[in-house]
Protein backbone atom coordinates (compact mmCIF):
# COMPACT_ATOMS: atom_id res chain seq x y z
CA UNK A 1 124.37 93.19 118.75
CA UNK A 2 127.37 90.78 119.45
CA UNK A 3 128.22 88.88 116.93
CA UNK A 4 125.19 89.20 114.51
CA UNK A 5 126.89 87.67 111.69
CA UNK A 6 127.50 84.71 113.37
CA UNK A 7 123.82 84.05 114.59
CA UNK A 8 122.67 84.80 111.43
CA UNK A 9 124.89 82.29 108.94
CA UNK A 10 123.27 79.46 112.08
CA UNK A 11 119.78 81.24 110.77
CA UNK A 12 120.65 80.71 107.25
CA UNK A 13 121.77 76.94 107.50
CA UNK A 14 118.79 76.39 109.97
CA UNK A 15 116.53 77.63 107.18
CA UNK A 16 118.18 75.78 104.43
CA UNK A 17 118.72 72.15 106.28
CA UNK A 18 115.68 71.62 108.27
CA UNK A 19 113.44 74.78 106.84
CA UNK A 20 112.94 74.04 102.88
CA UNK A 21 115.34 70.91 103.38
CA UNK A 22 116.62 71.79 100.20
CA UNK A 23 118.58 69.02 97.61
CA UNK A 24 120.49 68.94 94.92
CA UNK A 25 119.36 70.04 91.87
CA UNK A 26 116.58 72.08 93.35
CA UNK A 27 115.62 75.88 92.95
CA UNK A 28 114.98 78.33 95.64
CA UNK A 29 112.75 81.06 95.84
CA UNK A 30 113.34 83.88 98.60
CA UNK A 31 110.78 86.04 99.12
CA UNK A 32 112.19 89.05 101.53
CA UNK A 33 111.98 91.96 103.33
CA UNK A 34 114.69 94.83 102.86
CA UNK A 35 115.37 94.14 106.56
CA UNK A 36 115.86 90.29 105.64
CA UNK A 37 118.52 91.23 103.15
CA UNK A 38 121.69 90.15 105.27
CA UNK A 39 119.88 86.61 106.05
CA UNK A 40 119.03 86.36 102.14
CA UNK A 41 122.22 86.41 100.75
CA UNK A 42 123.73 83.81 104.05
CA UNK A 43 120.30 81.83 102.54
CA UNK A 44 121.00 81.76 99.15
CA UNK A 45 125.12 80.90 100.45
CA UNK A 46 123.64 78.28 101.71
CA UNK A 47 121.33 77.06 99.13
CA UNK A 48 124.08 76.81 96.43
CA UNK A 49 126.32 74.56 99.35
CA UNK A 50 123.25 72.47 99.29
CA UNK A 51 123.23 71.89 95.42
CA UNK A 52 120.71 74.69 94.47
CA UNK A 53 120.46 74.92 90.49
CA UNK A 54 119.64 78.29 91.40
CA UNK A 55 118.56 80.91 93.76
CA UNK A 56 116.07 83.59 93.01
CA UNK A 57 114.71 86.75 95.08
CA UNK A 58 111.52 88.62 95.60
CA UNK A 59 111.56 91.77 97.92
CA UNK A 60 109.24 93.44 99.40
CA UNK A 61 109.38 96.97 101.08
CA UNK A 62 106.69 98.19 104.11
CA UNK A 63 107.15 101.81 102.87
CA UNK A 64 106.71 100.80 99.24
CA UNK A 65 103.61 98.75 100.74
CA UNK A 66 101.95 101.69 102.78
CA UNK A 67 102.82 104.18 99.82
CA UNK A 68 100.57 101.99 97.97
CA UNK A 69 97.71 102.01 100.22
CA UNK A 70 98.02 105.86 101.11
CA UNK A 71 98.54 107.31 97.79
CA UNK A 72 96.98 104.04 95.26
CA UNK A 73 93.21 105.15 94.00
CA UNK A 74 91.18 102.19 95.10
CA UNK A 75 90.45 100.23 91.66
CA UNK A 76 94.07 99.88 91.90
CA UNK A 77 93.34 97.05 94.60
CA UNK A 78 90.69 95.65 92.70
CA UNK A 79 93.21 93.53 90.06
CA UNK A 80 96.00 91.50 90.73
CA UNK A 81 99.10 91.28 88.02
CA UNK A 82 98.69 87.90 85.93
CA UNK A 83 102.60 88.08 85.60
CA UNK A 84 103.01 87.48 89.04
CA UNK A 85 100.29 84.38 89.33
CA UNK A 86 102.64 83.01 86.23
CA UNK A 87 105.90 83.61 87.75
CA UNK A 88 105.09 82.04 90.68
CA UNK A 89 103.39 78.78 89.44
CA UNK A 90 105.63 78.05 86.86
CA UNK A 91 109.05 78.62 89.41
CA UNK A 92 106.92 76.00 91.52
CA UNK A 93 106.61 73.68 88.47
CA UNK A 94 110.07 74.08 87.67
CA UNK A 95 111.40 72.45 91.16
CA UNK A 96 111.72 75.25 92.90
CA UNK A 97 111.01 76.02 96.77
CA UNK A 98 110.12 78.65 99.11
CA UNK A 99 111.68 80.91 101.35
CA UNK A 100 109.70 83.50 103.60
CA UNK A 101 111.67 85.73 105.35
CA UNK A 102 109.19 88.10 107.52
CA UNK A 103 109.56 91.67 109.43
CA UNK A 104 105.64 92.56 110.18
CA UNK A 105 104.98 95.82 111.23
CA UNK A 106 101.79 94.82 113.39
CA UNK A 107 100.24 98.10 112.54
CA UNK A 108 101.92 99.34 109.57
CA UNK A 109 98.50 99.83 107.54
CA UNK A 110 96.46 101.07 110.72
CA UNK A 111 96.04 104.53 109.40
CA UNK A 112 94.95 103.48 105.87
CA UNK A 113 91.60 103.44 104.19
CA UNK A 114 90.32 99.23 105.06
CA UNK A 115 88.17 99.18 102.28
CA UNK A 116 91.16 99.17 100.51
CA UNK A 117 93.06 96.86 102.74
CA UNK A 118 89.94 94.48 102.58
CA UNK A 119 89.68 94.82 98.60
CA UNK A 120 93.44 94.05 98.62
CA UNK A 121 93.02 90.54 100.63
CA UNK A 122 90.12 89.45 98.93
CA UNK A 123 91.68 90.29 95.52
CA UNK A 124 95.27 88.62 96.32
CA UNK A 125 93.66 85.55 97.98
CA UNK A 126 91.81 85.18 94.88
CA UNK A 127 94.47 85.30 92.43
CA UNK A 128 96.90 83.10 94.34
CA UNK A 129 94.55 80.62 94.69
CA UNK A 130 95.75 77.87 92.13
CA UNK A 131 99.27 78.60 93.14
CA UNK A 132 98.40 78.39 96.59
CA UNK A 133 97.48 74.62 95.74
CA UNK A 134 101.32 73.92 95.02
CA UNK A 135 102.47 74.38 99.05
CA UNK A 136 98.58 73.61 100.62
CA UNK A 137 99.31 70.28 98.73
CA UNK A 138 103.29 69.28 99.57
CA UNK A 139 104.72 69.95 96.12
CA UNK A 140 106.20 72.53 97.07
CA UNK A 141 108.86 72.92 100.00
CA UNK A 142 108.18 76.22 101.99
CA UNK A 143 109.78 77.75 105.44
CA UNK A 144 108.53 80.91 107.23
CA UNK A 145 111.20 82.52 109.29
CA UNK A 146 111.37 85.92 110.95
CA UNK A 147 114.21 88.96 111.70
CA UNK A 148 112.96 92.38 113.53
CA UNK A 149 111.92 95.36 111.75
CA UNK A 150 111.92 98.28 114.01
CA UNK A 151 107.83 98.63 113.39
CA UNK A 152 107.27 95.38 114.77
CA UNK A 153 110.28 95.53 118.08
CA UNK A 154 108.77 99.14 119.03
CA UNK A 155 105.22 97.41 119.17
CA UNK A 156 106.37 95.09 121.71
CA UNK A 157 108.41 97.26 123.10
CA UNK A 158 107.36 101.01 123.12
CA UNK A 159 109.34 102.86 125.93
CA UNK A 160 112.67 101.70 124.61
CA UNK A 161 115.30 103.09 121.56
CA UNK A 162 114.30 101.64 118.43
CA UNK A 163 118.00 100.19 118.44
CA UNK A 164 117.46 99.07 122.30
CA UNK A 165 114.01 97.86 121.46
CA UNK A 166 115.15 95.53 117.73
CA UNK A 167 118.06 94.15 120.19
CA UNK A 168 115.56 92.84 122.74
CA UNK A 169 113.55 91.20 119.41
CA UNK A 170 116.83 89.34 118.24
CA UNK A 171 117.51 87.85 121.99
CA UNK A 172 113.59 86.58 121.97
CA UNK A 173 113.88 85.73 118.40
CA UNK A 174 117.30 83.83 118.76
CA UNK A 175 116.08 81.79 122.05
CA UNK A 176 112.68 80.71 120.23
CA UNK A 177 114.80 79.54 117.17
CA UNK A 178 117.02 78.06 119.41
CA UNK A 179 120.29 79.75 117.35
CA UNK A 180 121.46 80.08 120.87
CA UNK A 181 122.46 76.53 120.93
CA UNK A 182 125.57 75.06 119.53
CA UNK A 183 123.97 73.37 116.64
CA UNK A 184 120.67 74.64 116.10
CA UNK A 185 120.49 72.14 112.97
CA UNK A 186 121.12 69.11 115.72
CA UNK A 187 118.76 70.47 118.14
CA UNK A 188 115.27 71.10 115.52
CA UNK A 189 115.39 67.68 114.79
CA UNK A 190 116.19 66.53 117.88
CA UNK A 191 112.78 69.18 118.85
CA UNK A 192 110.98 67.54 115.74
CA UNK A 193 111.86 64.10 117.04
CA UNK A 194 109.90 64.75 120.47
CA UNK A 195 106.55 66.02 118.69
CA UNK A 196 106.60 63.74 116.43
CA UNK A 197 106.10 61.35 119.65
CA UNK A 198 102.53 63.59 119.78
CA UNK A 199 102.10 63.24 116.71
CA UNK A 200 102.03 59.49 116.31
CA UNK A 201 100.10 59.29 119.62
CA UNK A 202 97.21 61.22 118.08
CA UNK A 203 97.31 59.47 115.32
CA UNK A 204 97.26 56.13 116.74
CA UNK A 205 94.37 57.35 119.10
CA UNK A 206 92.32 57.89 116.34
CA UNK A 207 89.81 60.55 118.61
CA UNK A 208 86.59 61.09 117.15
CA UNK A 209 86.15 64.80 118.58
CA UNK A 210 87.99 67.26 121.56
CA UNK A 211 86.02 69.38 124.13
CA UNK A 212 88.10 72.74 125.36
CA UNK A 213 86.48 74.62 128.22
CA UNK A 214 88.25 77.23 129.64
CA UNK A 215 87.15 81.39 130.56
CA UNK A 216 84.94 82.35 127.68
CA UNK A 217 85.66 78.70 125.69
CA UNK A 218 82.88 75.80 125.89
CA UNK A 219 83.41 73.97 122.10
CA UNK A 220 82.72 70.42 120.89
CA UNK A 221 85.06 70.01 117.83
CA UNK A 222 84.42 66.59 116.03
CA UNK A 223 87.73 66.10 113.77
CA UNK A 224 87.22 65.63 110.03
CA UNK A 225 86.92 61.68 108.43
CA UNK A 226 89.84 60.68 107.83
CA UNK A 227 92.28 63.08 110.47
CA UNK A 228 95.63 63.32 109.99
CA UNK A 229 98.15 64.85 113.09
CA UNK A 230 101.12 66.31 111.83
CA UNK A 231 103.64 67.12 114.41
CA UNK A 232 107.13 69.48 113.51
CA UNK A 233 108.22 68.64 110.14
CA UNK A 234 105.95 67.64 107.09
CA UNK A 235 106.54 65.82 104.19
CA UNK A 236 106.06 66.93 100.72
CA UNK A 237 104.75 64.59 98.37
CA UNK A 238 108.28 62.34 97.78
CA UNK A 239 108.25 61.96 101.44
CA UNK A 240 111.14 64.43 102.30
CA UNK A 241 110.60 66.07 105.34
CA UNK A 242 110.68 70.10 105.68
CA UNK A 243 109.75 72.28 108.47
CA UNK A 244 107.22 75.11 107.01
CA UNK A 245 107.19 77.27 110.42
CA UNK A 246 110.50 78.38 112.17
CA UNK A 247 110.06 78.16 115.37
CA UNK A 248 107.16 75.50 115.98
CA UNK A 249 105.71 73.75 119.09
CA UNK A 250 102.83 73.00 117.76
CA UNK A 251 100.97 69.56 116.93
CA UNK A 252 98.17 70.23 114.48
CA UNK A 253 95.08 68.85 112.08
CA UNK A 254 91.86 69.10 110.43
CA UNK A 255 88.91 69.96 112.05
CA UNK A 256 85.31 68.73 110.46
CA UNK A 257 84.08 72.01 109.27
CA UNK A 258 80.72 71.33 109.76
CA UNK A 259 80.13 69.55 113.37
CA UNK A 260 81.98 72.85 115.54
CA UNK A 261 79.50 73.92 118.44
CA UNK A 262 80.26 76.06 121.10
CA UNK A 263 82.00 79.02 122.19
CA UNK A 264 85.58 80.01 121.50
CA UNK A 265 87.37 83.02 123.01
CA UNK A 266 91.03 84.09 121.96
CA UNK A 267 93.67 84.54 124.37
CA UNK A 268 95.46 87.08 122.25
CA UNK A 269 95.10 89.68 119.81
CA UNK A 270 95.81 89.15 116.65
CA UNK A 271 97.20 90.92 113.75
CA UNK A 272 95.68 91.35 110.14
CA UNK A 273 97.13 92.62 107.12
CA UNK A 274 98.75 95.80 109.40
CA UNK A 275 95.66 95.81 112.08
CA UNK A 276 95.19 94.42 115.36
CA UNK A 277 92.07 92.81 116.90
CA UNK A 278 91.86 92.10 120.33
CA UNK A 279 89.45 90.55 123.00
CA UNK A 280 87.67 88.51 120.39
CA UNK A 281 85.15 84.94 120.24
CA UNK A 282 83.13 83.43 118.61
CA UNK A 283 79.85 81.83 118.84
CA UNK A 284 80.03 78.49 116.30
CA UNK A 285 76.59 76.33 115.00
CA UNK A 286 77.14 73.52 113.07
CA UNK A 287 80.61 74.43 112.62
CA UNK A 288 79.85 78.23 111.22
CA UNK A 289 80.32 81.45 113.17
CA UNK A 290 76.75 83.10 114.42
CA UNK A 291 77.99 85.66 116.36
CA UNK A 292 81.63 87.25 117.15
CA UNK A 293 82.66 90.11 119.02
CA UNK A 294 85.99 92.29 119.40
CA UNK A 295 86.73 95.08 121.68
CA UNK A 296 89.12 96.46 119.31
CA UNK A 297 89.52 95.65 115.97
CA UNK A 298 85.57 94.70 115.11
CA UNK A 299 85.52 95.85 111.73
CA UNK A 300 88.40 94.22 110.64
CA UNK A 301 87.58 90.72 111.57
CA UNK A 302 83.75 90.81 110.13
CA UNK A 303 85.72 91.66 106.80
CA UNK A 304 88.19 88.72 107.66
CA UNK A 305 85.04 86.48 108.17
CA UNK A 306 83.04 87.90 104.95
CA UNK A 307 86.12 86.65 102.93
CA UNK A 308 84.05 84.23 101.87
CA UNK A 309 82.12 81.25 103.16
CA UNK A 310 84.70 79.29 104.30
CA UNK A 311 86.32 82.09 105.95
CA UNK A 312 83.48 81.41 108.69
CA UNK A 313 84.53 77.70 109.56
CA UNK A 314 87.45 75.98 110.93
CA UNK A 315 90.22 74.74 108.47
CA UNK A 316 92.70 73.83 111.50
CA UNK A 317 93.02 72.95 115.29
CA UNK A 318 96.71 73.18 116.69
CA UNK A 319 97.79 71.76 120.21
CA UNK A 320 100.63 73.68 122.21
CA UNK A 321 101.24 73.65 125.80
CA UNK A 322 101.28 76.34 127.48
CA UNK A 323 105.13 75.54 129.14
CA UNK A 324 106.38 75.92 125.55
CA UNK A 325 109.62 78.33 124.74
CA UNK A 326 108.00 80.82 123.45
CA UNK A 327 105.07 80.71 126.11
CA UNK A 328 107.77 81.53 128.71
CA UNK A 329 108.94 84.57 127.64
CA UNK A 330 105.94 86.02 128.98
CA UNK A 331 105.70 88.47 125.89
CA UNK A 332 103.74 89.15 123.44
CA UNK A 333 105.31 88.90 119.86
CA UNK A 334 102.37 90.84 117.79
CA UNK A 335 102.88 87.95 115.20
CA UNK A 336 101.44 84.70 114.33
CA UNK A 337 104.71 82.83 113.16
CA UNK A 338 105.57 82.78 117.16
CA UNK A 339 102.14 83.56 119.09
CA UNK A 340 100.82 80.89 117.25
CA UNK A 341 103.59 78.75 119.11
CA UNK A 342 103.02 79.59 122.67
CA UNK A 343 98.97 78.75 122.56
CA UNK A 344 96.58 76.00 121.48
CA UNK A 345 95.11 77.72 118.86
CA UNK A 346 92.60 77.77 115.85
CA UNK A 347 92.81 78.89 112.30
CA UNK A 348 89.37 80.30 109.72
CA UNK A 349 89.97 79.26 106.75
CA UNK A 350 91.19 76.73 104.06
CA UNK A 351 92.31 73.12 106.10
CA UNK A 352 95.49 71.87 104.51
CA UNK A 353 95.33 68.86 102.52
CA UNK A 354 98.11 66.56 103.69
CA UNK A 355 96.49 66.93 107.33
CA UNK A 356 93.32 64.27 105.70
CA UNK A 357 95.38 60.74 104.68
CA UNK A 358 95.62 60.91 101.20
CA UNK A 359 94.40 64.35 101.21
CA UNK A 360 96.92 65.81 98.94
CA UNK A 361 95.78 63.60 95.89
CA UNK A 362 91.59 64.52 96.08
CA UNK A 363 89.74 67.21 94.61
CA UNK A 364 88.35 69.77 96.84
CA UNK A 365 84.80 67.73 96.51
CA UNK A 366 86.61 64.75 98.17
CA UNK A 367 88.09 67.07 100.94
CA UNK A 368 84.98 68.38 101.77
CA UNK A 369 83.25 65.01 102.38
CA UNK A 370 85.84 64.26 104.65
CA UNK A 371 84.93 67.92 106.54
CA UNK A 372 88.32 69.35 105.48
CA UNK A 373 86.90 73.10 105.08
CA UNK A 374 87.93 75.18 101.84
CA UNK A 375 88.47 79.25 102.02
CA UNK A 376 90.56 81.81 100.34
CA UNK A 377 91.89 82.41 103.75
CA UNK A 378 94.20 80.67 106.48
CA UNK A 379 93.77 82.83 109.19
CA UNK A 380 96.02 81.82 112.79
CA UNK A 381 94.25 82.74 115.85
CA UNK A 382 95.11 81.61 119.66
CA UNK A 383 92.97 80.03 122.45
CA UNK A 384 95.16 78.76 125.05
CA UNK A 385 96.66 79.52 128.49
CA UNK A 386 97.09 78.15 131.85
CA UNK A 387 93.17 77.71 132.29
CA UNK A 388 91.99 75.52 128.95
CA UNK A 389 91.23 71.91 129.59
CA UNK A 390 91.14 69.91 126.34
CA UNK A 391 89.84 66.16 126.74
CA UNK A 392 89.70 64.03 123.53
CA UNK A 393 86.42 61.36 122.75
CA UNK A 394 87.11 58.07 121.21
CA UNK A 395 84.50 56.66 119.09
CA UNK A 396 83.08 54.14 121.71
CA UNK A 397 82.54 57.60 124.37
CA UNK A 398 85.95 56.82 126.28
CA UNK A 399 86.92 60.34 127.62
CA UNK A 400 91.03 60.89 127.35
CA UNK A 401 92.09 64.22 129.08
CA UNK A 402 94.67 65.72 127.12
CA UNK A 403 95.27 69.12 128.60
CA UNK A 404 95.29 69.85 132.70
CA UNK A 405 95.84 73.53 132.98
CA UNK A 406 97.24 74.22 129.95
CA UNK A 407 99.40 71.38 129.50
CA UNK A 408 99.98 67.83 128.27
CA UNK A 409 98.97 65.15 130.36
CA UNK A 410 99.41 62.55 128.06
């Protein structure tokens, strides 16, 4: 590719600036892939410019992963390292931030035993729960951002060279990121500036519940007490604003886990720990799932939903138009980080705290009064498309229609 190095130091300061929004005196975590090397070391360039006190890096490996999961006996999934549950939490209590930089292979553990997969997920989740607590909460600083493995380019596109095929990844990856513009730094918070225009109308509406209808989708979501929108950036918990998800389109908050009714069909297939699961709904009473179904991928998602309780109710709603970016591409990206960003779109699972005002300073008790749902699990999964209508109660019945077709009308 043309000029690689050049799209990639934008990437870096991107991540840096507006991702983790890193200062002075601050560490940095990087947690990588071997294919997310190059961008690590522009990162960490990049961090130290900023005023890092230091940078640190974590790599992972898919064929170290899958080695793992072919060859590992199964109690071997059953513990989790305490080392790592300390590392983590006390880097996150010494000032330090976080840096994802992703390559999913969409099916990289398809041909592995899922009991150990399953075992795995439960087991991590479980560990990393009080550490989880630390991002979930805004202490912590975090940005996701992606760069093509050849797994994941070859499962978007299959008839074409695996150097052809990661190519054709960059150009999609590059125009969703918007590294194609002059100053991509300029332009994501000029981006942030406009949903934070959603965010404060949402706010400021103060909706009691939405109603989507759309093919296979007739739910009445009432949104937790207490609702906050969050829109592009967040703040962590001095009020300095970072952008956790690079790209984003999306304007997002807390659902009340316990008044969902309805039916809710997703509009793509999504991926899970190395598996896909496509044509999939749901069937939701009093804000828990009944019934599901999946064409493909069954199995997987009952063990996603017998994570644990929570893993059964709503812990986010997210509204994205359908004429978004990464919606226009008209491909499929086998990954939540940007499918996530083309579609309205759910997530089962744990709600985040600083989407209930004041959330990020009450016990889990508190949250759940408010309907903010707790789970092991955040699990991404999309509803939208050209057909969803979306029209938003206030508390005196006044209908507002949100969504024509897919899109904004407000």
């Amino acid at each position: 590719m043309k000029d690689l190095n050049n799209i990639l130091e934008k990437y870096a300061r991107l991540t840096v600036e507006v991702g983790v929004n890193l200062k002075e005196k601050e560490g940095l975590i990087i947690t990588t892939t071997t294919e997310g090397l190059p961008l690590s070391r522009l990162v960490a360039r990049e961090a130290y410019k900023a005023g890092a006190k230091h940078v640190e890096i974590s790599l992972n490996d898919d064929e170290m992963t899958l080695m793992r999961y072919k060859y590992g006996n199964k109690n071997v999934f059953e513990s989790f390292p305490e080392w790592k549950i300390t590392n983590i939490r006390d880097i996150y209590e010494d000032n330090y931030h976080h840096v994802f930089i992703i390559s999913p292979d969409p099916e990289l553990l398809k041909s592995v035993d899922q009991e150990k997969v399953t075992i795995s997920q439960k087991t991590q989740s479980t560990a990393m729960a009080p550490v989880m607590k630390y991002r979930m909460t805004g202490i912590t600083k975090w940005a996701i951002v992606a760069v093509p493995s050849v797994g994941w380019a070859k499962s978007i596109f299959p008839d074409d060279t695996d150097e052809v095929a990661v190519e054709k990844l960059w150009d999609y990856i590059i125009k969703a990121t918007r590294l194609d513009h002059d100053d991509p730094v300029v332009s994501w918070k000029k981006h942030d500036d406009n949903l934070k225009k959603y965010e404060k109308l949402l706010n400021d509406s103060d909706f009691l519940k939405l109603k989507l209808e759309g093919p296979g989708t007739d739910l009445e979501v009432y949104l937790a007490e207490d609702h906050h929108w969050i829109g592009g950036s967040n703040d962590d918990m001095h009020g300095v604003p970072y952008m956790a998800n690079i790209p984003t389109e999306e304007v997002f908050t807390t659902p009340h886990a316990y008044k969902v009714n309805g039916t809710l069909k997703a509009t793509k297939p999504l991926s899970v720990h190395g598996n896909l699961v496509n044509n999939f709904g749901f069937t939701f009473k009093d804000g828990k799932v009944v019934e599901f179904f999946a064409e493909e991928g069954y199995d997987i998602l009952k063990n996603l939903l017998d994570s644990d309780d929570g893993a059964k109710r709503l812990g986010e709603v997210a509204l994205v138009q359908d004429d978004s970016p990464i919606s226009n591409t008209k491909i499929l990206f086998n990954n939540t980080l940007f499918d996530e960003n083309a579609s309205v779109h759910f997530a089962l699972g744990r709600a985040y705290g600083y989407s209930i005002k004041n959330g990020t300073t009450m016990t889990q008790e508190e949250l759940d009064k408010k309907g903010a749902n707790y789970s092991l699990i955040h699990v991404d999964f999309m509803v939208g498309g050209p057909e969803l209508q979306i029209t938003a109660y206030r508390k005196n019945g006044e209908e507002v229609q949100l969504f024509k077709d897919g899109n904004w009308t407000v």
